[in-house]
Protein backbone atom coordinates (compact mmCIF):
# COMPACT_ATOMS: atom_id res chain seq x y z
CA UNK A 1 -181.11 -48.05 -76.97
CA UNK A 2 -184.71 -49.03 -76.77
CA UNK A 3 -183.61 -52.61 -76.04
CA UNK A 4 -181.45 -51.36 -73.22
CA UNK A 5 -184.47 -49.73 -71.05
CA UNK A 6 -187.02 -52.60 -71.90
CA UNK A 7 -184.51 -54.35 -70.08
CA UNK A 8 -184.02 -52.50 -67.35
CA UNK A 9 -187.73 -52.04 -66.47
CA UNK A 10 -188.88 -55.75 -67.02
CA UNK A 11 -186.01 -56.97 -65.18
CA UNK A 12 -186.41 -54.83 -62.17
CA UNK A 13 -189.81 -55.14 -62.65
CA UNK A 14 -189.50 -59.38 -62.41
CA UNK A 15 -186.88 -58.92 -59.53
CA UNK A 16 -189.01 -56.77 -57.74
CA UNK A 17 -191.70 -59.49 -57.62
CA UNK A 18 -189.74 -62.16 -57.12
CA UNK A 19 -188.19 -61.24 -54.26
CA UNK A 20 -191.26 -60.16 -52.23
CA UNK A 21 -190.84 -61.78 -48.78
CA UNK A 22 -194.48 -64.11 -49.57
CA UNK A 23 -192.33 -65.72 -52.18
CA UNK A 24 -190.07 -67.15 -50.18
CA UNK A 25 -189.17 -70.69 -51.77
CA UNK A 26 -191.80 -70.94 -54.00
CA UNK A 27 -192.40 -71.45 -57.72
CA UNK A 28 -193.42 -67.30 -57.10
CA UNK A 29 -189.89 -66.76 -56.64
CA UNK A 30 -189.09 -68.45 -59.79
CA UNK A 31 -191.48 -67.74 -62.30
CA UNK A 32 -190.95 -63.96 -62.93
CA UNK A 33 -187.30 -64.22 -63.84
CA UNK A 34 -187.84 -67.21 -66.10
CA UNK A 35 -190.49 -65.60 -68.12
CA UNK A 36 -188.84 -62.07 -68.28
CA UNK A 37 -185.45 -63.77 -68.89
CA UNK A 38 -186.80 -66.37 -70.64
CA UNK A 39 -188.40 -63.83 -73.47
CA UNK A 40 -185.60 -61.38 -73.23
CA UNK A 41 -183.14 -64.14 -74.20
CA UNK A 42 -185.06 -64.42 -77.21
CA UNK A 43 -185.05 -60.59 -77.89
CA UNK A 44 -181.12 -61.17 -77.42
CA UNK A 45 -180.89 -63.83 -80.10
CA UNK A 46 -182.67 -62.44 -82.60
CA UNK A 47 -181.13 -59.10 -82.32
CA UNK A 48 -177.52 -60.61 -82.47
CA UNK A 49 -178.22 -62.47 -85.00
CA UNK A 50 -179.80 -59.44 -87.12
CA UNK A 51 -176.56 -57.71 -86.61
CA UNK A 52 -174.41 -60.73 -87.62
CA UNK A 53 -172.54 -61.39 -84.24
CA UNK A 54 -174.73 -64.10 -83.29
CA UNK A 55 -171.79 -67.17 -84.09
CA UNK A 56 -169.25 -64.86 -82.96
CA UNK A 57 -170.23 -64.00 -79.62
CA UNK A 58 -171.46 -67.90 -79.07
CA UNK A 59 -168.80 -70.11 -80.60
CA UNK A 60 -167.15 -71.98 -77.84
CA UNK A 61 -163.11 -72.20 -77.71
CA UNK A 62 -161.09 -74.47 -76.15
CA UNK A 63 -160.32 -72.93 -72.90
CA UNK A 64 -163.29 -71.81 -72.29
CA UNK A 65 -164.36 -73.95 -69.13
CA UNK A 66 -160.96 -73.47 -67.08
CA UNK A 67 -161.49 -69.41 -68.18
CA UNK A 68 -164.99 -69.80 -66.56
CA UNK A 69 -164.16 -71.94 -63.52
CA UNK A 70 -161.15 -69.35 -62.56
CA UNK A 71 -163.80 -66.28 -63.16
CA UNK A 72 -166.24 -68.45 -60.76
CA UNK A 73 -163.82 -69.85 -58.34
CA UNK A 74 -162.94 -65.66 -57.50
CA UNK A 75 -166.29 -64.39 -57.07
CA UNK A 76 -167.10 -67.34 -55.14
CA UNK A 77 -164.09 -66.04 -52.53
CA UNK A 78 -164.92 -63.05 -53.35
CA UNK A 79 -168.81 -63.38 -51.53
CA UNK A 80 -167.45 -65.42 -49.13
CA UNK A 81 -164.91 -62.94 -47.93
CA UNK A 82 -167.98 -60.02 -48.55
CA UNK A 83 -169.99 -61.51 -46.49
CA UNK A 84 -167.54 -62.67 -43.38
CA UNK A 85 -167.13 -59.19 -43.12
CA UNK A 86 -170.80 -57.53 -43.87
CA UNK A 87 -172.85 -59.68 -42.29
CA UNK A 88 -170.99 -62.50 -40.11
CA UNK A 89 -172.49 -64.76 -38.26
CA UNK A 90 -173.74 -63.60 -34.60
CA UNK A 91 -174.78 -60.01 -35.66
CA UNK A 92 -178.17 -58.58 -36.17
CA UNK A 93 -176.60 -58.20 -40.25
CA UNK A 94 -176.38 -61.74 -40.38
CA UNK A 95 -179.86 -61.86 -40.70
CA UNK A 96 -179.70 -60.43 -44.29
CA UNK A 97 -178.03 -63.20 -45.11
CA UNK A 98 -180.58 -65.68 -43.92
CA UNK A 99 -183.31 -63.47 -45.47
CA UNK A 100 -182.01 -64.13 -48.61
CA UNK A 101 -181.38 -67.89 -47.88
CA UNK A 102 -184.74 -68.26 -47.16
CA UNK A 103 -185.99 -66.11 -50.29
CA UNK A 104 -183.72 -69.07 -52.87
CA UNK A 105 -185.28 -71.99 -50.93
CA UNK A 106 -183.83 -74.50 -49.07
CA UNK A 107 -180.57 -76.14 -50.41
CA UNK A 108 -181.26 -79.92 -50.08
CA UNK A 109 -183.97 -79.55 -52.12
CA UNK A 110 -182.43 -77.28 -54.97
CA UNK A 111 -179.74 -79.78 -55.09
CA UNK A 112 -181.71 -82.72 -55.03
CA UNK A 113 -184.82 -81.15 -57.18
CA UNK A 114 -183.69 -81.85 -61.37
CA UNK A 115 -186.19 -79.02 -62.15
CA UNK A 116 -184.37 -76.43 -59.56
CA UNK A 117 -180.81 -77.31 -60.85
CA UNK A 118 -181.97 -76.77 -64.31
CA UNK A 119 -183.61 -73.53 -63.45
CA UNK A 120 -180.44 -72.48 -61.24
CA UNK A 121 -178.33 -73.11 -64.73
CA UNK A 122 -181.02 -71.64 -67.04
CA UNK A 123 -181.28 -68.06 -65.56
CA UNK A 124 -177.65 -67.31 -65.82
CA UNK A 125 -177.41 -68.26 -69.25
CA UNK A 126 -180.51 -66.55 -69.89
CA UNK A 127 -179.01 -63.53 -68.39
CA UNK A 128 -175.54 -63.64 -70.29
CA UNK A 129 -177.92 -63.47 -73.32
CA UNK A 130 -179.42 -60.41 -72.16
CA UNK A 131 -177.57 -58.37 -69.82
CA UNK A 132 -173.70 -59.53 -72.21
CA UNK A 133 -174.75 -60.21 -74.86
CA UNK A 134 -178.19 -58.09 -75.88
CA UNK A 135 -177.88 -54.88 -73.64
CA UNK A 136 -173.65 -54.74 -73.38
CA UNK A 137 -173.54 -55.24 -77.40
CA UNK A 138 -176.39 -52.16 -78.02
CA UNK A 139 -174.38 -49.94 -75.90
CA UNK A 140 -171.08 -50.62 -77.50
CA UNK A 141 -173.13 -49.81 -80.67
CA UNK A 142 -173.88 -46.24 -79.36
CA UNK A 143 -171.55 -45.31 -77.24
CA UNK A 144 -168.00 -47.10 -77.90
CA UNK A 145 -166.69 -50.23 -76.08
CA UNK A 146 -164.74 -48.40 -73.36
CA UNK A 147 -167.75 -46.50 -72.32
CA UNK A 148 -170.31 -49.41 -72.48
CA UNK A 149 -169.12 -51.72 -70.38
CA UNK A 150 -169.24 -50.11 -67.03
CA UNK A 151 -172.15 -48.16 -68.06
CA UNK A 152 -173.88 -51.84 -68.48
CA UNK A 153 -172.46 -53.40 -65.30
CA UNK A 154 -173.76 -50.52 -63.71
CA UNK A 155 -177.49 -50.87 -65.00
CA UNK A 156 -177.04 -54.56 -64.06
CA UNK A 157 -176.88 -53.60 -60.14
CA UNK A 158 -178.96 -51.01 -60.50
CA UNK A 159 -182.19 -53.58 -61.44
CA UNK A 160 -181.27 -54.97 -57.88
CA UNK A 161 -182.35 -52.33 -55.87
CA UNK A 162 -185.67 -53.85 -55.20
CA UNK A 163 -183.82 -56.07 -53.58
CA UNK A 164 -182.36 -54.10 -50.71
CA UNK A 165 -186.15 -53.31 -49.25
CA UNK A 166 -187.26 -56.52 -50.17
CA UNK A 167 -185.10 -58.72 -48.53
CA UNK A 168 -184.57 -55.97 -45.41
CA UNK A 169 -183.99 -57.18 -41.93
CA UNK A 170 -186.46 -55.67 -39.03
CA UNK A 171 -183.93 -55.20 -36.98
CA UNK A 172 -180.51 -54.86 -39.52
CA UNK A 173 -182.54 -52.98 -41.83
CA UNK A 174 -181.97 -52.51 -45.58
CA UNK A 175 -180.33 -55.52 -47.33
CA UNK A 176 -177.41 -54.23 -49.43
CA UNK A 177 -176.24 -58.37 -50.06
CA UNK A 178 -177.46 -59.20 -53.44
CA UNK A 179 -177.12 -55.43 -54.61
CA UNK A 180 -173.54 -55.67 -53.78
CA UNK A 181 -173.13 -58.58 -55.52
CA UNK A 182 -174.44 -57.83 -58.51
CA UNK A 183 -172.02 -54.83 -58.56
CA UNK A 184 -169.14 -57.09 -58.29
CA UNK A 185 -170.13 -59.81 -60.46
CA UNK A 186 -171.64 -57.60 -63.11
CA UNK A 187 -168.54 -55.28 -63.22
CA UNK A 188 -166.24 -58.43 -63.24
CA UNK A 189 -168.76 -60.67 -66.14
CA UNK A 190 -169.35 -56.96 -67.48
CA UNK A 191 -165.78 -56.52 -68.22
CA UNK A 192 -164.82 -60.05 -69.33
CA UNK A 193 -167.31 -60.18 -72.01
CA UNK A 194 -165.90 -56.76 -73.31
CA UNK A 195 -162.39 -57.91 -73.78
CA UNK A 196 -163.20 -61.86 -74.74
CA UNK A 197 -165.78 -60.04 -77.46
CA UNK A 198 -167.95 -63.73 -76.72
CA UNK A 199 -169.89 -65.18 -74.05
CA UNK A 200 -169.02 -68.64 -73.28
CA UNK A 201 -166.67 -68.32 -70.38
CA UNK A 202 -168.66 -65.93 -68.87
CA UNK A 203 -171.71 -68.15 -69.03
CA UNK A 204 -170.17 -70.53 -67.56
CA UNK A 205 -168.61 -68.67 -64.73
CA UNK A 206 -172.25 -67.33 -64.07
CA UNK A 207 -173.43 -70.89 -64.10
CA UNK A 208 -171.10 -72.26 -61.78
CA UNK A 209 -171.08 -69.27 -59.41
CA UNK A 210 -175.30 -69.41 -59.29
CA UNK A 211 -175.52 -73.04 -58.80
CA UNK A 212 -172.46 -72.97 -55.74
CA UNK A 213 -173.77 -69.81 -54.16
CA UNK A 214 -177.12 -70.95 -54.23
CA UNK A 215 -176.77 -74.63 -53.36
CA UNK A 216 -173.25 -75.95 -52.11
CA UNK A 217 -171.16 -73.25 -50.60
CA UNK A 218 -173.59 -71.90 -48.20
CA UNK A 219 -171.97 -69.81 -45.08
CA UNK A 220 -172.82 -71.91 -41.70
CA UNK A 221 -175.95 -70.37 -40.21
């Protein structure tokens, strides 16, 4: 289980930073999660492959892109509909949404930027590694699959917090947005992994819903 709290601390730890308001669109926003993810995805690797489920939980099927798109294409109306009804536009709520607009950077640019797209299509695999693969596979170890799965979609939301001061609104307050999210989308990528026993539809799914959340399907301001 020691792999499953180094995660948790460097993670919240590197969203923590990240997120701080003077990061706004910068490379400050950025770095943190690439280097924690970045070296945790290692930690993942090497630890799957030391208990022999390295191919198994990696080797695409055929399938495997339409599984993703339909896990994507949900949580995708999923946030949409979430955030119609939590922070629509014309309330003093919608500003969490902007706030965290503002924190990614601006969308023309993450589109048009190679080195953003890549980085908006690295972190999610990166995290699949981790948060899937490394911490969802130790907890199975110790605790049985039907216990480990919430327990680890749970810890996934739970290195978000930061977020909800971070990102807060002066006048809306606290910014439950991305904290929400990552309830939904970790219990739903949480879950999949579990039953698929791999991780290639879910990293796609989390690729596809990063990279449209992020920089195509933006709610109108």
């Amino acid at each position: 289980m020691k792999y499953v709290a180094l995660t948790c601390v460097l993670v919240t730890l590197a969203i923590g930073v990240a997120f701080q308001p003077e990061h706004a669109g910068t490379w400050y926003f950025w770095a943190p999660l690439v280097l924690v993810y970045g070296a945790l995805s290692l930690v993942a690797l090497f630890r799957m492959q030391q208990v022999g489920s390295l191919a198994e939980k990696l080797m695409p099927r055929r399938g495997d892109v339409a599984l993703g798109a339909v896990i994507a294409g949900l949580l995708i109306l999923g946030t949409w509909i979430g955030r119609s009804t939590l922070a629509p536009v014309g309330t003093p709520s919608h500003g969490w949404l902007l706030r965290l607009y503002l924190q990614v950077g601006n969308p023309e640019t993450l589109q048009r930027s190679v080195k953003y797209t890549a980085l908006l299509l690295l972190i999610p695999i990166c995290e699949e590694l981790v948060w899937r693969g490394l911490v969802l596979g130790e907890l199975k170890h110790a605790l049985g699959p039907r216990k480990a799965w919430p327990l680890g979609a749970l810890l996934y939301a739970l290195c978000h917090i930061p977020t909800v001061f971070s990102l807060s609104d002066p006048v809306a307050g606290p910014n439950p947005l991305v904290l929400l999210a990552a309830v939904g989308a970790g219990l739903v990528w949480t879950f999949s992994a579990n039953q698929f026993g791999r991780l290639a539809p879910v990293i796609i799914s989390h690729m596809a819903f990063t990279y449209f959340s992020a920089a195509q399907f933006r709610m109108p301001f």
